[in-house]
PDB file of N, CA and C in Angstrom:
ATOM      1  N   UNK A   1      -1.538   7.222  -4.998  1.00  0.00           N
ATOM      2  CA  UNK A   1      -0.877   6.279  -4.128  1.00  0.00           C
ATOM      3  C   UNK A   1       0.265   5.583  -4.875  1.00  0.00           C
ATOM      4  N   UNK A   2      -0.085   5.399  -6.242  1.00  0.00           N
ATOM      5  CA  UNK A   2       0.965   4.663  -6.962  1.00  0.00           C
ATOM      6  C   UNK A   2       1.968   5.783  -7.091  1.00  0.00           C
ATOM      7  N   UNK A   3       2.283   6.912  -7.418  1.00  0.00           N
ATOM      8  CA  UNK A   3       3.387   7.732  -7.087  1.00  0.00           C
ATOM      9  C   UNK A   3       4.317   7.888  -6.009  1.00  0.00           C
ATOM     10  N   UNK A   4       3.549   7.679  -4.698  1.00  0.00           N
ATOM     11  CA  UNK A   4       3.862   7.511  -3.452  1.00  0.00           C
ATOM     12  C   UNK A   4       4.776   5.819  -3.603  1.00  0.00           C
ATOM     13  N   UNK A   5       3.946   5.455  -3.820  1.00  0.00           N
ATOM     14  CA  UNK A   5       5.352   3.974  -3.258  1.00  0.00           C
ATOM     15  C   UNK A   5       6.925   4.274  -4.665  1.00  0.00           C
ATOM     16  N   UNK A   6       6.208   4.809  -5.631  1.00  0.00           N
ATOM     17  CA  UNK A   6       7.308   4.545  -6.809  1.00  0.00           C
ATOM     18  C   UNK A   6       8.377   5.646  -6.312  1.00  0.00           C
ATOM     19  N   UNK A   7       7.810   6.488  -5.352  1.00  0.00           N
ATOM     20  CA  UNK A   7       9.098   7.516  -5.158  1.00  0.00           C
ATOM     21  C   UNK A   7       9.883   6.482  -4.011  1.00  0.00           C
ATOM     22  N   UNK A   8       9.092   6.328  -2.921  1.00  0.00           N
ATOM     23  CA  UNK A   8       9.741   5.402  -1.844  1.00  0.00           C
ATOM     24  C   UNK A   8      10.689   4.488  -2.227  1.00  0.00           C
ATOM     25  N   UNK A   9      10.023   3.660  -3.852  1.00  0.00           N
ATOM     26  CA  UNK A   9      11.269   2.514  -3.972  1.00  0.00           C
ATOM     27  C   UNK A   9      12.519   3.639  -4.625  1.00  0.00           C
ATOM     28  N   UNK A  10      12.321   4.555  -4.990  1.00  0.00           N
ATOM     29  CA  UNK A  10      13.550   4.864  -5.928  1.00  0.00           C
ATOM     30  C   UNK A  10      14.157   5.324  -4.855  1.00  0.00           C
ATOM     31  N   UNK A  11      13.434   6.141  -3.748  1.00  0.00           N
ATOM     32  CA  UNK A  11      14.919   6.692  -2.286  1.00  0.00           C
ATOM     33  C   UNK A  11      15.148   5.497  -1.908  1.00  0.00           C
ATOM     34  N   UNK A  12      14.677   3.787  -1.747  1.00  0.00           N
ATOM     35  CA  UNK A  12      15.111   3.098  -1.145  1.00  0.00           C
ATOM     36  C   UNK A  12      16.148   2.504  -2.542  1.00  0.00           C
ATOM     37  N   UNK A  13      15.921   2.614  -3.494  1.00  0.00           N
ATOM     38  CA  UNK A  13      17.069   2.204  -4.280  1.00  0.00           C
ATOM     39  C   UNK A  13      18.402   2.618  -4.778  1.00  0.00           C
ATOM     40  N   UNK A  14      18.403   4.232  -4.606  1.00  0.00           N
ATOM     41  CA  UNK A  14      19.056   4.737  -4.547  1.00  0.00           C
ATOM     42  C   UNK A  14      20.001   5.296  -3.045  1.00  0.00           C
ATOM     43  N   UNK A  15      19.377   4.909  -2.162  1.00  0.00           N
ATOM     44  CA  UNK A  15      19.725   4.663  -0.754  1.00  0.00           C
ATOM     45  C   UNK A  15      21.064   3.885  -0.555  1.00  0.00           C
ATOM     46  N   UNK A  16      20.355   2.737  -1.227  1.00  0.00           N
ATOM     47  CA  UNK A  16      21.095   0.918  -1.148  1.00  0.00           C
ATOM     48  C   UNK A  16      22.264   1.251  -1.599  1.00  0.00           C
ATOM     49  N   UNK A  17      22.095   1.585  -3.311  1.00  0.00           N
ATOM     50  CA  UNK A  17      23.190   1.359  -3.905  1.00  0.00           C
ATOM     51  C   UNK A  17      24.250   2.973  -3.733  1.00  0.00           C
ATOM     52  N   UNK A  18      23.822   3.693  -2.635  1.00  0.00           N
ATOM     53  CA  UNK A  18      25.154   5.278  -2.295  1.00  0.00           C
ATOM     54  C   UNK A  18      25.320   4.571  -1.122  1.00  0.00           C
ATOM     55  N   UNK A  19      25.021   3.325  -0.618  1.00  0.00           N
ATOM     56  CA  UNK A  19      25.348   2.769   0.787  1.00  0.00           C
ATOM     57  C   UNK A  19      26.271   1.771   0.529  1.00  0.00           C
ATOM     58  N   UNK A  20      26.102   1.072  -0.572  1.00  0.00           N
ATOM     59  CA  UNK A  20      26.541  -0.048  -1.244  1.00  0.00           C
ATOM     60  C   UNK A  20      28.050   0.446  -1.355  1.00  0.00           C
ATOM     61  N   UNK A  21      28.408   1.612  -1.798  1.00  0.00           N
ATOM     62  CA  UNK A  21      29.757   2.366  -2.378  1.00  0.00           C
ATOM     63  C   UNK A  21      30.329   2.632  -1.081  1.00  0.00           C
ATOM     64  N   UNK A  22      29.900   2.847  -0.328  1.00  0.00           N
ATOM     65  CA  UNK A  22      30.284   2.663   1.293  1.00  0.00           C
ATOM     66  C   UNK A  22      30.644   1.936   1.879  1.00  0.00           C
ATOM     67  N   UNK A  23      30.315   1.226   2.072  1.00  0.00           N
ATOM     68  CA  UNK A  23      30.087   0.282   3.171  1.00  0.00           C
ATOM     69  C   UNK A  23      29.613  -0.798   2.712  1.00  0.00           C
ATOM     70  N   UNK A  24      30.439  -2.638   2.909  1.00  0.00           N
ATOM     71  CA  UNK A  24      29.863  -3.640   2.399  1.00  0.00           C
ATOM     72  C   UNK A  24      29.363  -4.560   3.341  1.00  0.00           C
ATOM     73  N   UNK A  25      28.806  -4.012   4.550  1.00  0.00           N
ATOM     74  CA  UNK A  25      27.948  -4.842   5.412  1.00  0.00           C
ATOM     75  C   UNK A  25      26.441  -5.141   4.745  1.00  0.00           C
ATOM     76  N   UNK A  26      25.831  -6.738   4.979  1.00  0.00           N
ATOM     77  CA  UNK A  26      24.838  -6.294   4.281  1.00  0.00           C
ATOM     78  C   UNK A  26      23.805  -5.680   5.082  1.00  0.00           C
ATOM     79  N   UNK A  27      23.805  -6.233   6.263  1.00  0.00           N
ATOM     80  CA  UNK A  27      22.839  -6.258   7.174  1.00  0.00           C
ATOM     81  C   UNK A  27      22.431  -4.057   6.818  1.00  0.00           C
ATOM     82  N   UNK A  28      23.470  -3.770   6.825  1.00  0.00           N
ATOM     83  CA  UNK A  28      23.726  -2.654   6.979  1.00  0.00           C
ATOM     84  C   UNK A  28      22.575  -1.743   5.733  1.00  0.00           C
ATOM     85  N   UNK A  29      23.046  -2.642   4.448  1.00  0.00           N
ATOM     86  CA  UNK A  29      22.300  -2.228   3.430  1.00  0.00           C
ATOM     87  C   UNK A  29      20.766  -2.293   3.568  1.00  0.00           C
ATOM     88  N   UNK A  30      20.522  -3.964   4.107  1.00  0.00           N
ATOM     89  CA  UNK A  30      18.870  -3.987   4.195  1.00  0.00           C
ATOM     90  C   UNK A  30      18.277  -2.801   5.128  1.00  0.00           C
ATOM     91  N   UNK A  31      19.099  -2.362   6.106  1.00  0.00           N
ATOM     92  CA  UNK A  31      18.192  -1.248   7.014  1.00  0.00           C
ATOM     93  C   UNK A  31      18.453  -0.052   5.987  1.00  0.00           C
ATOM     94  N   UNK A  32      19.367  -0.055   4.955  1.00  0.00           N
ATOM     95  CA  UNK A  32      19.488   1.688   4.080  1.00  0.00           C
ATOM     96  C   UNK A  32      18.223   1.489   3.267  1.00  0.00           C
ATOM     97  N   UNK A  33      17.420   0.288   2.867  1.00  0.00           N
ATOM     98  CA  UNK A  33      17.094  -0.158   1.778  1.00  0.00           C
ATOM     99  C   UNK A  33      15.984   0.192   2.438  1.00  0.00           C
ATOM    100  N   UNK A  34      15.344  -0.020   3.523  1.00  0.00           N
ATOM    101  CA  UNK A  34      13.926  -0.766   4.297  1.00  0.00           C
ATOM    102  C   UNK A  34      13.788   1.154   4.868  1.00  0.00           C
ATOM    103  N   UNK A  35      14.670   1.672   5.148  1.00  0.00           N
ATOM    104  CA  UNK A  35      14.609   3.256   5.317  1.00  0.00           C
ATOM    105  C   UNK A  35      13.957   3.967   4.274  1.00  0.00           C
ATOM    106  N   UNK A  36      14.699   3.702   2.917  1.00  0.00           N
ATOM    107  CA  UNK A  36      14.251   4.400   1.920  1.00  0.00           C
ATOM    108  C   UNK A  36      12.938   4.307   1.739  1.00  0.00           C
ATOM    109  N   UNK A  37      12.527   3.111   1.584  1.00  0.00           N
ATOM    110  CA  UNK A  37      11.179   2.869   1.176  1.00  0.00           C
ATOM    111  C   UNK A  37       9.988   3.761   2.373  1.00  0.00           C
ATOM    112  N   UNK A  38      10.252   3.300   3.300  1.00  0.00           N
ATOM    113  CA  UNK A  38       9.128   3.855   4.944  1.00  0.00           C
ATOM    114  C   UNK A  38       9.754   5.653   4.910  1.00  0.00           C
ATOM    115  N   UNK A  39      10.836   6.010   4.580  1.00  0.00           N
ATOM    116  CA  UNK A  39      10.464   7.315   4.436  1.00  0.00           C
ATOM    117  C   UNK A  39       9.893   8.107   5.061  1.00  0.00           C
ATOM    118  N   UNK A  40       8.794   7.909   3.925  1.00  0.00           N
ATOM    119  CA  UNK A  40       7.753   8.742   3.685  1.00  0.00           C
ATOM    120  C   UNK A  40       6.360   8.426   4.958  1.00  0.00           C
ATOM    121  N   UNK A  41       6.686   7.271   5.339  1.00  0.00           N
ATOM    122  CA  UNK A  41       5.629   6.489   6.008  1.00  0.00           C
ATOM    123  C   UNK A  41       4.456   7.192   6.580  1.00  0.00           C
ATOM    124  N   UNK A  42       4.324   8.857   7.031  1.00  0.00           N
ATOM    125  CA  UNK A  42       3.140   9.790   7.431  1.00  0.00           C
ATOM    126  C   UNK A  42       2.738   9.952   5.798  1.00  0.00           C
ATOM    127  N   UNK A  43       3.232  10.163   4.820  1.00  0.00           N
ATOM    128  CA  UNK A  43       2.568  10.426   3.723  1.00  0.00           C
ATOM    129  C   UNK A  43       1.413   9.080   3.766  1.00  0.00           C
ATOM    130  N   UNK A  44       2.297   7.772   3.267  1.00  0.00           N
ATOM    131  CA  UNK A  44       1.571   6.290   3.294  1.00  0.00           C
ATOM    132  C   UNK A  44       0.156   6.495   4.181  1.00  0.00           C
ATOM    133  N   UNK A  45      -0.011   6.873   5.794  1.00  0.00           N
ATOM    134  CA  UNK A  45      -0.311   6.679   6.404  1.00  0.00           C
ATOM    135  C   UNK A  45      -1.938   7.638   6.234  1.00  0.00           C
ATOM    136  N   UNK A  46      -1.079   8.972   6.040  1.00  0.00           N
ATOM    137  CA  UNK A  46      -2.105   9.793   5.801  1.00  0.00           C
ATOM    138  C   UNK A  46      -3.073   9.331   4.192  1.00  0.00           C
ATOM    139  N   UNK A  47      -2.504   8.865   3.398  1.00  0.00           N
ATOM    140  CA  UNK A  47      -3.198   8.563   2.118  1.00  0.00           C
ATOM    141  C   UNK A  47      -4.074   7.199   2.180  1.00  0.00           C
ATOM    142  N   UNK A  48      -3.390   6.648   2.798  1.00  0.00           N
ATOM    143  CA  UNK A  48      -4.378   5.532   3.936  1.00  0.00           C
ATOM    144  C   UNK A  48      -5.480   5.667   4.080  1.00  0.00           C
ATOM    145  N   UNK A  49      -5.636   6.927   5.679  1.00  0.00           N
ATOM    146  CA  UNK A  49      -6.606   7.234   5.648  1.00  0.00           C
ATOM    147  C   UNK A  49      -7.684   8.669   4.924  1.00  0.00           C
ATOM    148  N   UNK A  50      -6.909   9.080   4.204  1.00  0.00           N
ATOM    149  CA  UNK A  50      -7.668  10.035   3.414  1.00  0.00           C
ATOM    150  C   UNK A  50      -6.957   9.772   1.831  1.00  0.00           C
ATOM    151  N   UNK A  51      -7.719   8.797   0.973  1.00  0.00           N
ATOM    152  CA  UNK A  51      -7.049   9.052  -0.172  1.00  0.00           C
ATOM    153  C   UNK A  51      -6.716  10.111  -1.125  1.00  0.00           C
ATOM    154  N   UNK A  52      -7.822  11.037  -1.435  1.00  0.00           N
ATOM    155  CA  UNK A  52      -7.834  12.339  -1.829  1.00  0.00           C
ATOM    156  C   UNK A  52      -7.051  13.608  -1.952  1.00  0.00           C
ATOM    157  N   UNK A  53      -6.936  12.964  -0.242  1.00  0.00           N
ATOM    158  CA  UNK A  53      -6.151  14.538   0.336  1.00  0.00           C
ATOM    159  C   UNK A  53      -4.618  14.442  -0.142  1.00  0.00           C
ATOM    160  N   UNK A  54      -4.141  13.604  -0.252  1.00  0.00           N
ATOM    161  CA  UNK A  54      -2.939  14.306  -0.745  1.00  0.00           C
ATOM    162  C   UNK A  54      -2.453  14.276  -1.684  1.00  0.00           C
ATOM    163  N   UNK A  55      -3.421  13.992  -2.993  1.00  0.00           N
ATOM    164  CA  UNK A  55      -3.611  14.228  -4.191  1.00  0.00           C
ATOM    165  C   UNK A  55      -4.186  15.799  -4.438  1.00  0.00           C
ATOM    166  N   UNK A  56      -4.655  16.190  -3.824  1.00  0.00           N
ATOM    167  CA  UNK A  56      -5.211  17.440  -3.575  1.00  0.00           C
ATOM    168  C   UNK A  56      -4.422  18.701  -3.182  1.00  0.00           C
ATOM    169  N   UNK A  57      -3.611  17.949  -1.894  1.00  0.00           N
ATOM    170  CA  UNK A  57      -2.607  18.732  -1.490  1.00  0.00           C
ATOM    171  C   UNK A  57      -1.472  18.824  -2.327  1.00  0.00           C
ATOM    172  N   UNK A  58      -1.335  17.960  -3.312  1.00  0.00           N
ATOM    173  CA  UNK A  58       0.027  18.034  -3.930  1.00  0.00           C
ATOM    174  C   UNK A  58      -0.177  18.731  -5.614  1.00  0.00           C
ATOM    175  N   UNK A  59      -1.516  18.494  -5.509  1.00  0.00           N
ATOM    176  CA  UNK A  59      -2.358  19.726  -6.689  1.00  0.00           C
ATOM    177  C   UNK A  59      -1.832  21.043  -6.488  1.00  0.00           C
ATOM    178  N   UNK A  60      -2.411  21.323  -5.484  1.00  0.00           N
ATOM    179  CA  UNK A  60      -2.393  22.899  -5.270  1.00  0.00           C
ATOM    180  C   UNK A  60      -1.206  23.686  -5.028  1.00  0.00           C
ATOM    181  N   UNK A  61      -0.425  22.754  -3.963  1.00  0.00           N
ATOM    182  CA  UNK A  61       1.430  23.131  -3.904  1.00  0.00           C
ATOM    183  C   UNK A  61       1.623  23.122  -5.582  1.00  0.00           C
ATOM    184  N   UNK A  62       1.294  22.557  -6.388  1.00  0.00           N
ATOM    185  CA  UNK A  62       2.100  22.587  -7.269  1.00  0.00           C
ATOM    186  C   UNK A  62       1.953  23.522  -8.341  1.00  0.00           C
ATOM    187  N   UNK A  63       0.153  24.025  -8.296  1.00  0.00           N
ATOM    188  CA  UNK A  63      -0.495  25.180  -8.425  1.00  0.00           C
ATOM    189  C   UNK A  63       0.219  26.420  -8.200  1.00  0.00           C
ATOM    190  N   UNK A  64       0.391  26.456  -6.724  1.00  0.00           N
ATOM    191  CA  UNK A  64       0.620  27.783  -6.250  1.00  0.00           C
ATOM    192  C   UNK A  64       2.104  27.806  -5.512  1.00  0.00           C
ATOM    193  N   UNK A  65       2.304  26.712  -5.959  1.00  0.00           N
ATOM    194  CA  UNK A  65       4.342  26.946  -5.528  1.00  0.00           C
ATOM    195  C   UNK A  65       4.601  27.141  -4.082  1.00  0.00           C
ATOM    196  N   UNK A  66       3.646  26.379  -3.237  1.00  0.00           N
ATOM    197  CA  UNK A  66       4.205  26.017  -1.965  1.00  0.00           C
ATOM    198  C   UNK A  66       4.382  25.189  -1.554  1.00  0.00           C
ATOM    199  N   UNK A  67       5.625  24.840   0.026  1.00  0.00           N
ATOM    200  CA  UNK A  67       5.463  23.446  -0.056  1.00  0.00           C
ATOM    201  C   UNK A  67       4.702  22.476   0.635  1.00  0.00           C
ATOM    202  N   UNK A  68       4.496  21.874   0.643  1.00  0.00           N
ATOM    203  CA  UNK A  68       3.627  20.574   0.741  1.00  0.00           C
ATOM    204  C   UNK A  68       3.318  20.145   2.377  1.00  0.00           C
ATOM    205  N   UNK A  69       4.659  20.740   3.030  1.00  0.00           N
ATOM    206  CA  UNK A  69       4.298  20.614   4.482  1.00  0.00           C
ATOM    207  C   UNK A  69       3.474  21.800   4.960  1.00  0.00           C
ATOM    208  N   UNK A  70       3.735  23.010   4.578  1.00  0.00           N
ATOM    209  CA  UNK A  70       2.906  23.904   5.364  1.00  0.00           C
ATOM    210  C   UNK A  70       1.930  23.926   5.121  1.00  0.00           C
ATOM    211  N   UNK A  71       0.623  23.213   3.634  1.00  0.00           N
ATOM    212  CA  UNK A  71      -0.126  22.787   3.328  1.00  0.00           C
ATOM    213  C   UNK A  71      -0.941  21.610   4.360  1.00  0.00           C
ATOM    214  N   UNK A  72      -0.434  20.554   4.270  1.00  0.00           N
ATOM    215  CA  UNK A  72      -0.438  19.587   5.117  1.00  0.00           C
ATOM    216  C   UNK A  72      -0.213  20.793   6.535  1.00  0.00           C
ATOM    217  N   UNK A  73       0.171  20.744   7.570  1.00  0.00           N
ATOM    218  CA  UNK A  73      -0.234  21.737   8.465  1.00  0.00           C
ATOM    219  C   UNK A  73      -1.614  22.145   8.647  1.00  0.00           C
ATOM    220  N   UNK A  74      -1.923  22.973   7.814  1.00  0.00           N
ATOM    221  CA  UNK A  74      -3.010  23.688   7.516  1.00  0.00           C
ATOM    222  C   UNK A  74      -4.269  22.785   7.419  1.00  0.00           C
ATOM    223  N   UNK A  75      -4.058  21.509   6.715  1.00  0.00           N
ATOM    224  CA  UNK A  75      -5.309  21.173   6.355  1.00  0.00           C
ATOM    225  C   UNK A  75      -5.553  19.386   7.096  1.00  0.00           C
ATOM    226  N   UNK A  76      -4.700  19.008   7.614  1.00  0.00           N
ATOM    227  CA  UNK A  76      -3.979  17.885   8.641  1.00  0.00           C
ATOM    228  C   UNK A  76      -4.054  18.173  10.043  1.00  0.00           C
ATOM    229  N   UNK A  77      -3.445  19.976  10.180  1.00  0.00           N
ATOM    230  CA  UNK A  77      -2.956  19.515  11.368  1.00  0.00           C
ATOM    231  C   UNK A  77      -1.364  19.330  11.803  1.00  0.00           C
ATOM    232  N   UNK A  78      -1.085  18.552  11.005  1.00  0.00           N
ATOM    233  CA  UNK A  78       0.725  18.250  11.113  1.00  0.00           C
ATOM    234  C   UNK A  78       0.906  17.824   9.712  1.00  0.00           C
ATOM    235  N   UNK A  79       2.196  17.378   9.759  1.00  0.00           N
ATOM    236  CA  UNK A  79       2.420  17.249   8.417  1.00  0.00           C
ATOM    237  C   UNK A  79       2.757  15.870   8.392  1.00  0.00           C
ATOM    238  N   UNK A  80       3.201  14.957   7.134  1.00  0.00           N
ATOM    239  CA  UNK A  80       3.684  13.481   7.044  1.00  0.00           C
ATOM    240  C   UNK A  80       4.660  13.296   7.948  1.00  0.00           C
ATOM    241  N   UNK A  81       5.656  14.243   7.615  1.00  0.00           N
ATOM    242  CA  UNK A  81       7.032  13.832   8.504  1.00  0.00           C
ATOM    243  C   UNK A  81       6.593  14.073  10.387  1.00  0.00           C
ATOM    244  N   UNK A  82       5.403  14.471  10.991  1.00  0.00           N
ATOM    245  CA  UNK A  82       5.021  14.190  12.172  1.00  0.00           C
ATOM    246  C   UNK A  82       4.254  13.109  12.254  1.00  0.00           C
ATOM    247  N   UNK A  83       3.573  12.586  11.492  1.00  0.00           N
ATOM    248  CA  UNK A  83       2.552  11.398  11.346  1.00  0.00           C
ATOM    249  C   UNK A  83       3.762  10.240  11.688  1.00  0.00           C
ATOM    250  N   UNK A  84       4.547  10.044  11.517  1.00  0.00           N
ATOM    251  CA  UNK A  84       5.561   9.160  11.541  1.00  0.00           C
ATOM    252  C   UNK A  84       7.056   9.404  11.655  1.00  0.00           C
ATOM    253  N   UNK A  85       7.317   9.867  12.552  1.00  0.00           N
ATOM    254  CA  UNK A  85       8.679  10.512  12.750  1.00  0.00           C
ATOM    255  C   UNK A  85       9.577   9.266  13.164  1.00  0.00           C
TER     256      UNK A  85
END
């Protein structure tokens, strides 16, 4: 789980500041910022309620060199990015 949020803050930090070089609204930034982080939010959601599983799932993709959604599929049902679209 602690991997999971540390990736979220780095897309939401790195979000901010390739938005930041853009565009100097802030309002604008807090929604690039508050994006990055929720992401992932079916991952969050699913690890929520199954802590294991996607420690498990991200074992074996990484095992056997597939990716992580068609895994999730398989053993979910759907994947993160449907848990929270």
């Amino acid at each position: 789980m602690r991997s999971l949020w540390q990736h979220s803050y780095k897309c939401a930090f790195y979000a901010y500041y390739i938005a930041k070089s853009f565009k100097k609204k802030k309002e604008l930034l807090d929604d690039v910022y508050v994006g990055g982080i929720l992401h992932d939010l079916g991952q969050i959601v699913i690890a929520s309620l199954h802590p294991d599983l996607l420690d498990r799932i991200t074992k074996v993709c990484k095992d056997k060199g597939i990716p992580s959604r068609m895994l999730e599929n398989f053993s979910v049902g759907l994947n993160h990015a449907e848990v929270a679209p």
